[in-house]
Protein backbone atom coordinates (compact mmCIF):
# COMPACT_ATOMS: atom_id res chain seq x y z
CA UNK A 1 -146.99 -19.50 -55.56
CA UNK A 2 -146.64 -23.57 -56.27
CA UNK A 3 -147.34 -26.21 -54.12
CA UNK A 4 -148.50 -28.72 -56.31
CA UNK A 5 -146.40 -31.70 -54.99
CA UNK A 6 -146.86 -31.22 -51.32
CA UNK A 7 -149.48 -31.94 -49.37
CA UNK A 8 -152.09 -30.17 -47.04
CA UNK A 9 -149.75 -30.52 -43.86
CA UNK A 10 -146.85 -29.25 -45.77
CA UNK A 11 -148.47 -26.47 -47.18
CA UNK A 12 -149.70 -25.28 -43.50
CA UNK A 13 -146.34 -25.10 -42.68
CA UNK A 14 -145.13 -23.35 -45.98
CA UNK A 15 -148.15 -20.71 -44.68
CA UNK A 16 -146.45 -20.49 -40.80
CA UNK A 17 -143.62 -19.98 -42.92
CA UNK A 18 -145.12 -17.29 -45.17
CA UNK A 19 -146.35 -15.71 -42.17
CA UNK A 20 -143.19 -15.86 -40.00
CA UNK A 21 -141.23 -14.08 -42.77
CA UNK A 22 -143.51 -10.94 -42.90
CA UNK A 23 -141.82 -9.63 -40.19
CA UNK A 24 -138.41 -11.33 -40.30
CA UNK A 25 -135.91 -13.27 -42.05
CA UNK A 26 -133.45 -15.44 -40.10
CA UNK A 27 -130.93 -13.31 -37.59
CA UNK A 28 -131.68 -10.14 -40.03
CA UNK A 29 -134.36 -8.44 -40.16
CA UNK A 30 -135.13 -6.24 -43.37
CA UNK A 31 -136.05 -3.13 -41.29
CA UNK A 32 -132.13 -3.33 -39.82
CA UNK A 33 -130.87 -2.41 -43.37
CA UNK A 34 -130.20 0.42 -44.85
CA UNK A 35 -133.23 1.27 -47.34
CA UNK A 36 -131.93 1.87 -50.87
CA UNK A 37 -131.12 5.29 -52.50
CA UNK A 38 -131.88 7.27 -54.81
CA UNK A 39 -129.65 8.07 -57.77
CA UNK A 40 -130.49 10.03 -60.42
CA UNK A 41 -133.60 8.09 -62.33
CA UNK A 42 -132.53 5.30 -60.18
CA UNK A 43 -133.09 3.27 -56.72
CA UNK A 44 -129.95 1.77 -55.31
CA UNK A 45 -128.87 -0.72 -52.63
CA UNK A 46 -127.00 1.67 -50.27
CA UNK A 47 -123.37 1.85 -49.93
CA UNK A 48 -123.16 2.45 -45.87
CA UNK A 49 -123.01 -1.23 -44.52
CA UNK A 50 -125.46 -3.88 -44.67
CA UNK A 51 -127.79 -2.91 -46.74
CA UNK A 52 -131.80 -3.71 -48.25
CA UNK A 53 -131.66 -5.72 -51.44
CA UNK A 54 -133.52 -3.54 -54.12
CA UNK A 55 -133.34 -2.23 -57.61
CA UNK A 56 -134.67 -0.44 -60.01
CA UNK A 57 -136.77 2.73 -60.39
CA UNK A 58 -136.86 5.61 -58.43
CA UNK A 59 -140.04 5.79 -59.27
CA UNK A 60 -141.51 2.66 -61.06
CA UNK A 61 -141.26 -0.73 -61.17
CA UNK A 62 -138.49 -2.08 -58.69
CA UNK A 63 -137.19 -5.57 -58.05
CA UNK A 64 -135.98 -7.05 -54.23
CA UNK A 65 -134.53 -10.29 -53.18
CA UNK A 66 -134.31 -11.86 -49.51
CA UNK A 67 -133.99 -11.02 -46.79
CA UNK A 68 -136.60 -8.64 -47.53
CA UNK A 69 -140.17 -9.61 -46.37
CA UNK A 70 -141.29 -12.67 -48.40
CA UNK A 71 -140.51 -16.28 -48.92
CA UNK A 72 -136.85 -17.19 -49.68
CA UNK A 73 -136.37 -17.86 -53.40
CA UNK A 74 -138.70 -15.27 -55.17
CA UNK A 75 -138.15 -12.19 -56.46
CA UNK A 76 -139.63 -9.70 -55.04
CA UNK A 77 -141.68 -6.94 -57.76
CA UNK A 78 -142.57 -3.61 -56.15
CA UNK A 79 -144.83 -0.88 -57.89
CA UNK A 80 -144.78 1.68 -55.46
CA UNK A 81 -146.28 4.43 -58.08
CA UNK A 82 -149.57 2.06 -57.41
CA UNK A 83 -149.55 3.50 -53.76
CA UNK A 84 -147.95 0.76 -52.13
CA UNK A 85 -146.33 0.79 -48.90
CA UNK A 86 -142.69 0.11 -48.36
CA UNK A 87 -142.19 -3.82 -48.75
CA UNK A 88 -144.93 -4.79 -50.32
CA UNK A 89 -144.99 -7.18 -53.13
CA UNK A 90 -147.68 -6.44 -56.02
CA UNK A 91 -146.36 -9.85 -57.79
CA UNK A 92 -142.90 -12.05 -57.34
CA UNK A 93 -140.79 -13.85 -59.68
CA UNK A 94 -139.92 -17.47 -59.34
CA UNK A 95 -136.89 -18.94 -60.95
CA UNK A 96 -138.03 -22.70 -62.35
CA UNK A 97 -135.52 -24.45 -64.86
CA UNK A 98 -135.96 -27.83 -66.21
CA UNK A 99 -133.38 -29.99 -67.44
CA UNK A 100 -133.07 -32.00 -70.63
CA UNK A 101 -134.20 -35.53 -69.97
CA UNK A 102 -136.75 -34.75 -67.01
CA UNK A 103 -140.02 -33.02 -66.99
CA UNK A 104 -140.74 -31.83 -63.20
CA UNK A 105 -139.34 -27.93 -62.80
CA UNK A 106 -137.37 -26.87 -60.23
CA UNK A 107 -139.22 -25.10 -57.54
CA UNK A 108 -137.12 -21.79 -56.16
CA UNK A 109 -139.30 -20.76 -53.30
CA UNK A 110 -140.27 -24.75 -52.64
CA UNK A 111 -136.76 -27.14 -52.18
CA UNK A 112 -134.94 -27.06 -49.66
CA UNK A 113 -131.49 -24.60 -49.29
CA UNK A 114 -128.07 -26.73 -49.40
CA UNK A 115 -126.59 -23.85 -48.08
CA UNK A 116 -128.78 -23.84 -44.56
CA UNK A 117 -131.41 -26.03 -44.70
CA UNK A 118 -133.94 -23.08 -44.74
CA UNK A 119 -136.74 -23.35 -47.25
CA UNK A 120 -136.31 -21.37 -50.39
CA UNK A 121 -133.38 -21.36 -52.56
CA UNK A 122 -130.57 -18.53 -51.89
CA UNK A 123 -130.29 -15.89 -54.29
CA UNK A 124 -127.14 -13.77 -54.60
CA UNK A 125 -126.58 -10.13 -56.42
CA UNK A 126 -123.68 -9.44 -58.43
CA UNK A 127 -122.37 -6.63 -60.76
CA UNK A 128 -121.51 -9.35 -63.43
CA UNK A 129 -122.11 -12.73 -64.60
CA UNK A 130 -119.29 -14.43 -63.00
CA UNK A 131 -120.52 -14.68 -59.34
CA UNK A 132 -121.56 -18.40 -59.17
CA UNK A 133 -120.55 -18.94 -55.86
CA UNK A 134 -123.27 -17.46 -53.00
CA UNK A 135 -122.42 -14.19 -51.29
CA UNK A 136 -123.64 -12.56 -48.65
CA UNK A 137 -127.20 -11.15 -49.05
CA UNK A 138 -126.77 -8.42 -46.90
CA UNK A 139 -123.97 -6.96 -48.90
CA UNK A 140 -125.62 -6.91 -52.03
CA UNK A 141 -124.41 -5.66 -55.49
CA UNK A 142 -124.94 -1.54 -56.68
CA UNK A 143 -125.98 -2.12 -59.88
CA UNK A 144 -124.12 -1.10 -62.99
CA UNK A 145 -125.65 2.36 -64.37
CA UNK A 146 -124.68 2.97 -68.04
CA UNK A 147 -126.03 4.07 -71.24
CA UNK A 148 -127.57 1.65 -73.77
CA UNK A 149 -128.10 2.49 -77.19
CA UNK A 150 -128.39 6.07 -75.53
CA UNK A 151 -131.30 5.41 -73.16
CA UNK A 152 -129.73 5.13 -69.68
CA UNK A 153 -129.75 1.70 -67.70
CA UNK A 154 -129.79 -0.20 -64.24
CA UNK A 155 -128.22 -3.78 -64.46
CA UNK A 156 -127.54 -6.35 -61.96
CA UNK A 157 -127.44 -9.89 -61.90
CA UNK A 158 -129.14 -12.27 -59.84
CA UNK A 159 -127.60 -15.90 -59.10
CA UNK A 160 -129.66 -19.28 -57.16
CA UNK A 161 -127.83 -21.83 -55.42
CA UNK A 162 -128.41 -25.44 -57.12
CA UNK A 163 -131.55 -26.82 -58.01
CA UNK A 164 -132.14 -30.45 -56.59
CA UNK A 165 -132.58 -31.50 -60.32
CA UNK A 166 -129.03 -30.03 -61.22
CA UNK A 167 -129.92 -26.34 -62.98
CA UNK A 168 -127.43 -24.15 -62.08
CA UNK A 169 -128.82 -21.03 -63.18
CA UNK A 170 -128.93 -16.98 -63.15
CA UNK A 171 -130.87 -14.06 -64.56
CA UNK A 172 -129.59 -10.51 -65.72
CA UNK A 173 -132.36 -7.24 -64.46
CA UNK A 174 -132.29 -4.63 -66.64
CA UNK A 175 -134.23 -1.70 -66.38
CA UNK A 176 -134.53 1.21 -69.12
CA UNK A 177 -135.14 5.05 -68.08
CA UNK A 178 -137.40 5.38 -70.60
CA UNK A 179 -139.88 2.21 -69.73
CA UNK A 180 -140.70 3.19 -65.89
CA UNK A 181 -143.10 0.59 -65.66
CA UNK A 182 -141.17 -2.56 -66.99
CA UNK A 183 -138.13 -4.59 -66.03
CA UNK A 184 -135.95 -7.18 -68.66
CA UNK A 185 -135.22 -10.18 -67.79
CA UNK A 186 -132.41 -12.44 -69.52
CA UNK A 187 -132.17 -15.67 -68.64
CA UNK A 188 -128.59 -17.78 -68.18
CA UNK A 189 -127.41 -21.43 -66.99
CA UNK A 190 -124.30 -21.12 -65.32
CA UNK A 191 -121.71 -23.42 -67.54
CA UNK A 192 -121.18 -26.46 -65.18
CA UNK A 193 -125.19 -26.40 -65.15
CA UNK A 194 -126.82 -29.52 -65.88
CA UNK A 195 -128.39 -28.71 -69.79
CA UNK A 196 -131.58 -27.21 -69.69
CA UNK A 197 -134.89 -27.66 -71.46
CA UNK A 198 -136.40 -24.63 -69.90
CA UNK A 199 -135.90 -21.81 -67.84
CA UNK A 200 -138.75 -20.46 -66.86
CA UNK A 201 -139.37 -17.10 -64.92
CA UNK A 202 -143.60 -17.27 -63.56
CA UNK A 203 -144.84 -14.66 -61.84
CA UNK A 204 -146.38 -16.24 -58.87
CA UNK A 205 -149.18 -14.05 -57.17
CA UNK A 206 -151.96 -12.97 -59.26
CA UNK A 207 -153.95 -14.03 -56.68
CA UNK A 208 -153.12 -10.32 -55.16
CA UNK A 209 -154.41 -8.09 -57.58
CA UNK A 210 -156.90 -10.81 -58.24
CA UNK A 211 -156.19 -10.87 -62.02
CA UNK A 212 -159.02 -12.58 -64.41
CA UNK A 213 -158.98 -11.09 -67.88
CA UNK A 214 -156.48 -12.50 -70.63
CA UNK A 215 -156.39 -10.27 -73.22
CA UNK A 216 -155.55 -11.74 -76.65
CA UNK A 217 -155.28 -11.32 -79.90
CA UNK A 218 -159.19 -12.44 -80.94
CA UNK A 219 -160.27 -12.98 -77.77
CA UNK A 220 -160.14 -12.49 -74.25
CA UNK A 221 -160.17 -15.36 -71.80
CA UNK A 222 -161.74 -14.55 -68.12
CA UNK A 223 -160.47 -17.31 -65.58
CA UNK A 224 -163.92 -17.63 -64.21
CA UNK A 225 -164.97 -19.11 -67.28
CA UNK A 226 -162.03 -21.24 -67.72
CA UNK A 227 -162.45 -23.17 -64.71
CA UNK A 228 -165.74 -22.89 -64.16
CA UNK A 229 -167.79 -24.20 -61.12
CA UNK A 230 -164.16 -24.69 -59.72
CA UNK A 231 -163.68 -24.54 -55.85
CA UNK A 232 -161.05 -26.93 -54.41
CA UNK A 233 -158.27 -25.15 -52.13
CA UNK A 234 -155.36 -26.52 -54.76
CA UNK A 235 -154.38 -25.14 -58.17
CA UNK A 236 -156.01 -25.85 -61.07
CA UNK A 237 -154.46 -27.03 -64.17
CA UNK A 238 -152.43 -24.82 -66.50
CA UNK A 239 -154.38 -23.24 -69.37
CA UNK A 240 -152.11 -22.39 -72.35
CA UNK A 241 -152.41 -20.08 -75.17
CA UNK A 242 -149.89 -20.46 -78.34
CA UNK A 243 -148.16 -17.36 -79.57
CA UNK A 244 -150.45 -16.91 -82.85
CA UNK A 245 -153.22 -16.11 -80.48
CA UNK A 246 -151.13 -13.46 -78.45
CA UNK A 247 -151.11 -9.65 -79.07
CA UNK A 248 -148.15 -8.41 -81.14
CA UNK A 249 -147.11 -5.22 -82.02
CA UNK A 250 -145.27 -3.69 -85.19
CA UNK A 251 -142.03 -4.53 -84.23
CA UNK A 252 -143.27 -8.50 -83.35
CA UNK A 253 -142.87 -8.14 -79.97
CA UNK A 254 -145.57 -10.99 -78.06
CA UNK A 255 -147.63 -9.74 -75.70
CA UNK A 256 -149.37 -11.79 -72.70
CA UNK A 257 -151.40 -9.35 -70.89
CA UNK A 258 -153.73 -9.79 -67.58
CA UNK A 259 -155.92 -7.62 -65.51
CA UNK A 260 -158.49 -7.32 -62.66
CA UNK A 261 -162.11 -7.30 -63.24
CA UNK A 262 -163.22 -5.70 -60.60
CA UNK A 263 -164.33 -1.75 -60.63
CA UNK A 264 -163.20 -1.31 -57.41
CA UNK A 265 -160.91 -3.97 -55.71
CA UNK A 266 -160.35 -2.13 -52.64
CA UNK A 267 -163.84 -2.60 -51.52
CA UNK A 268 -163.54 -6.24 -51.58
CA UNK A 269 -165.19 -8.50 -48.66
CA UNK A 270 -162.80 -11.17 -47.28
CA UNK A 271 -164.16 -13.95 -45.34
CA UNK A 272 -163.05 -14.17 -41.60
CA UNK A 273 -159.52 -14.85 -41.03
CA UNK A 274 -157.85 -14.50 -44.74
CA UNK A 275 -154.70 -13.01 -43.68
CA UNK A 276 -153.88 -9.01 -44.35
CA UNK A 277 -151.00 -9.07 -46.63
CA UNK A 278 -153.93 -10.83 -49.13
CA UNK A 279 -155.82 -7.33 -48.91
CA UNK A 280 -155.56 -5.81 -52.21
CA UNK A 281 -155.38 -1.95 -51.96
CA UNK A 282 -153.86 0.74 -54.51
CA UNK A 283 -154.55 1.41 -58.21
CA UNK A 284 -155.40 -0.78 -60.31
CA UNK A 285 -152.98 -2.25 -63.08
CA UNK A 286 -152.17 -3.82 -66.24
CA UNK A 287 -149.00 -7.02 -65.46
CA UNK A 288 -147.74 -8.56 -68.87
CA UNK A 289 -145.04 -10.29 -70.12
CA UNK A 290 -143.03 -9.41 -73.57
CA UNK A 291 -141.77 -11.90 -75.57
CA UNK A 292 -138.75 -10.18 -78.43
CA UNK A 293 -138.82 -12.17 -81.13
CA UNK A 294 -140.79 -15.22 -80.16
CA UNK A 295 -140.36 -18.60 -81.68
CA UNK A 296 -143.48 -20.31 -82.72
CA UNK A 297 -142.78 -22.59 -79.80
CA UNK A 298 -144.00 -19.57 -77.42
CA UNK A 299 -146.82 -20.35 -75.04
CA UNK A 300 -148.29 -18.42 -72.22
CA UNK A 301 -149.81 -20.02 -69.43
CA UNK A 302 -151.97 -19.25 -66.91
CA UNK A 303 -152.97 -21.53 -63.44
CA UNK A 304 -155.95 -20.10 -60.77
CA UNK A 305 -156.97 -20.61 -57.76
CA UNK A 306 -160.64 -20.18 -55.57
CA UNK A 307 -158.59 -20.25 -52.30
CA UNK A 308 -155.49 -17.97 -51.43
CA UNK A 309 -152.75 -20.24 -51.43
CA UNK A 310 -151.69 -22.14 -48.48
CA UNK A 311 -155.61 -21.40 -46.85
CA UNK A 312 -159.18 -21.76 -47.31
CA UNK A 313 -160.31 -18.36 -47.48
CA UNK A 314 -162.07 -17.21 -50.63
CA UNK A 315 -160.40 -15.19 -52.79
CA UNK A 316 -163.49 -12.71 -53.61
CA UNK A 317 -164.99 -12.58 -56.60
CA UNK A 318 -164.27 -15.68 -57.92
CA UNK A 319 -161.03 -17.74 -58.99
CA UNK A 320 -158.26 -15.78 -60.14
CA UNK A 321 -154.96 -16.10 -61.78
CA UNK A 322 -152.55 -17.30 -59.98
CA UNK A 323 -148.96 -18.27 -61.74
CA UNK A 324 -148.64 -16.44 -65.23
CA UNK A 325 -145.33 -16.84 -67.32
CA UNK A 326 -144.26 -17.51 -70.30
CA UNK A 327 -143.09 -20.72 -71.60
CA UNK A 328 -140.14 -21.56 -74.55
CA UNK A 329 -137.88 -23.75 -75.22
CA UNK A 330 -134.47 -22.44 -73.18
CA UNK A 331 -131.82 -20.37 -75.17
CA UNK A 332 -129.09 -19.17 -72.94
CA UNK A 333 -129.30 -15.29 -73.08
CA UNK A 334 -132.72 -15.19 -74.13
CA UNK A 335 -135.03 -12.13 -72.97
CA UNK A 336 -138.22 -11.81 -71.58
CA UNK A 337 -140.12 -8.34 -70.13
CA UNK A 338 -142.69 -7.90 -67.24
CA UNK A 339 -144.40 -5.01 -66.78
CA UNK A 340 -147.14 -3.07 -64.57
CA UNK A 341 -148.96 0.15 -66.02
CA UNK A 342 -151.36 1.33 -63.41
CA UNK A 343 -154.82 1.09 -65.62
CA UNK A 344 -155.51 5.04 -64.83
CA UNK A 345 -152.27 6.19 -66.98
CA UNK A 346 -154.20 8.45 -69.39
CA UNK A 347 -150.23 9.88 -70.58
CA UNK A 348 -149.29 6.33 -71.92
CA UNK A 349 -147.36 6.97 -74.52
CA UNK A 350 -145.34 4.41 -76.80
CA UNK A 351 -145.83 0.81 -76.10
CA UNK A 352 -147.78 1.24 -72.57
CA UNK A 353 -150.05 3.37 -74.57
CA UNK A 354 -150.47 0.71 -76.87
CA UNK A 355 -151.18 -1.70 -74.37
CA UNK A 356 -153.69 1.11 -72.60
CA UNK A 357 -155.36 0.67 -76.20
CA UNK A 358 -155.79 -2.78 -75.97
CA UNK A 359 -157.55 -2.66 -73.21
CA UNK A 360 -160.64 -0.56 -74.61
């Protein structure tokens, strides 16, 4: 998560905050809605009334938006088949656009709503790309299930209020039956939008799975030698790799790939008083981002942190990973992947087995 403009009082109330909204969000609380269901291959928002925000997978990778547990503006990503309970986050998406002419991004989960002055920017579902103007996020879109070059799909859009610096901005999900473990993400400015530089989607909480390795294409980068001797409570600066030094595979596709270093992250010591929902437990996994046909103007970058955000505890082991994205020039429509293939998949087949590969 970012915080990199505010200072230490603000972020101790972005942490009540964080805190506050593990249980509840607003007048509705998550556990009042009707949990998805299942269809088929897939995992549904359910028909019967208000109803929990979440997509994807019956069983893999699934994506949830507020008012599920979690701070306003984010994305939520969900890997269940990791042995995760209900509601739990193993990363989450942040929307951040820039617009031509200005070079600070525009912080989803940070600025302030227009809508209700809550924290966080409102996000919206839809069936298609016309729904620009907010709806109720209790009511959220199905999903469109169809077939795509013959492999069967889940699709649904995903609109944000206004940014402060004038993006007006969207994303389409897509996930394929075939690729369990991955969503697609295509990113969109609305057409009154201010015009856009970037749009970039950064996973925010590596700090979770404590991620450390970068695996590339010569090399791979550990974050403890990156920043080392680091161990201020803030972020550290971005490091950024160029896309000739990423993995590709025989089709081109880039690959930006990060992992744990621990053997056994479960058995992890926290420090007195770092708060549960840091507590990594579950199998350990591969996250990555995909890049189709990257322009040479591709970059992957990487921030850490010694400190969970928002506190002073420790993260253990070391600094970690914290925000990992990709980073390109915008293109409206253009497509980027995230996935998470638990690191004990010994079927990984096709490109997960590829990545498996990688890893040896």
């Amino acid at each position: 998560m970012k915080a990199k403009s505010f200072s230490s009082s603000a972020l101790l109330l972005l942490a009540l905050a964080w805190n506050a909204c593990q249980s509840s969000k607003g007048t509705v609380s998550w556990q009042e809605l009707a949990p998805p269901e299942t269809n088929g291959a897939w995992l549904q928002p359910s028909a019967n009334g208000k109803a929990q925000p979440i997509w994807g997978h019956a069983n893999g990778l699934q994506i949830g938006i507020s008012p599920m547990p979690g701070p306003r503006g984010l994305m939520n990503v969900y890997a269940p088949y990791l042995g995760h309970k209900t509601a739990k986050m193993v990363n989450f998406f942040a929307m951040e656009p820039i617009v031509k002419g200005n070079e600070q991004r525009g912080f989803s989960e940070l600025e302030m709503s227009s809508l209700d002055g809550v924290r966080g920017k409102r996000f919206w579902s839809a069936n298609d790309s016309l729904a620009s103007v907010p709806r109720d996020e209790t009511a959220p879109a199905s999903g469109i299930i169809e077939e795509v070059d013959r492999i069967g799909t889940l699709t649904v859009f995903v609109f944000s209020e206004p940014f402060d610096n004038g993006a007006k901005v969207y994303v389409r999900l897509r996930f394929y039956e075939d690729r369990p473990y991955e969503v697609e993400i295509k990113t969109y400015a609305v057409p009154d939008s201010k015009p856009l530089e970037k749009f970039i989607i950064t996973a925010t909480m590596g700090n979770f799975a404590r991620l450390r390795k970068l695996y590339l294409k010569d090399t791979v980068k550990y974050s403890k030698k990156i920043w080392e001797g680091y161990k201020d409570v803030h972020f550290t600066s971005h490091d950024t790799t160029p896309v000739d030094n990423m993995l590709r595979d025989s089709s081109g596709n880039a690959y930006f790939v990060a992992t744990p270093d621990e053997t056994e992250p479960e058995e992890a010591t926290y420090t007195k008083g770092t708060n549960e929902h840091w507590k990594y437990y579950g199998k350990k996994a591969v996250q990555y981002w995909k890049k189709p046909d990257p322009s040479d103007q591709l970059k992957g970058l990487v921030n850490g942190r010694w400190a969970y955000w928002a506190s002073e505890s420790p993260i253990p082991g070391g600094i970690s990973f914290e925000n990992f994205e990709l980073n390109e020039p915008f293109k409206n429509g253009d497509t980027f992947v995230f996935g998470v293939v638990p690191m004990d998949d010994k079927e990984a087949k096709g490109n997960y087995g590829l990545i498996m590969n990688w890893m040896k």
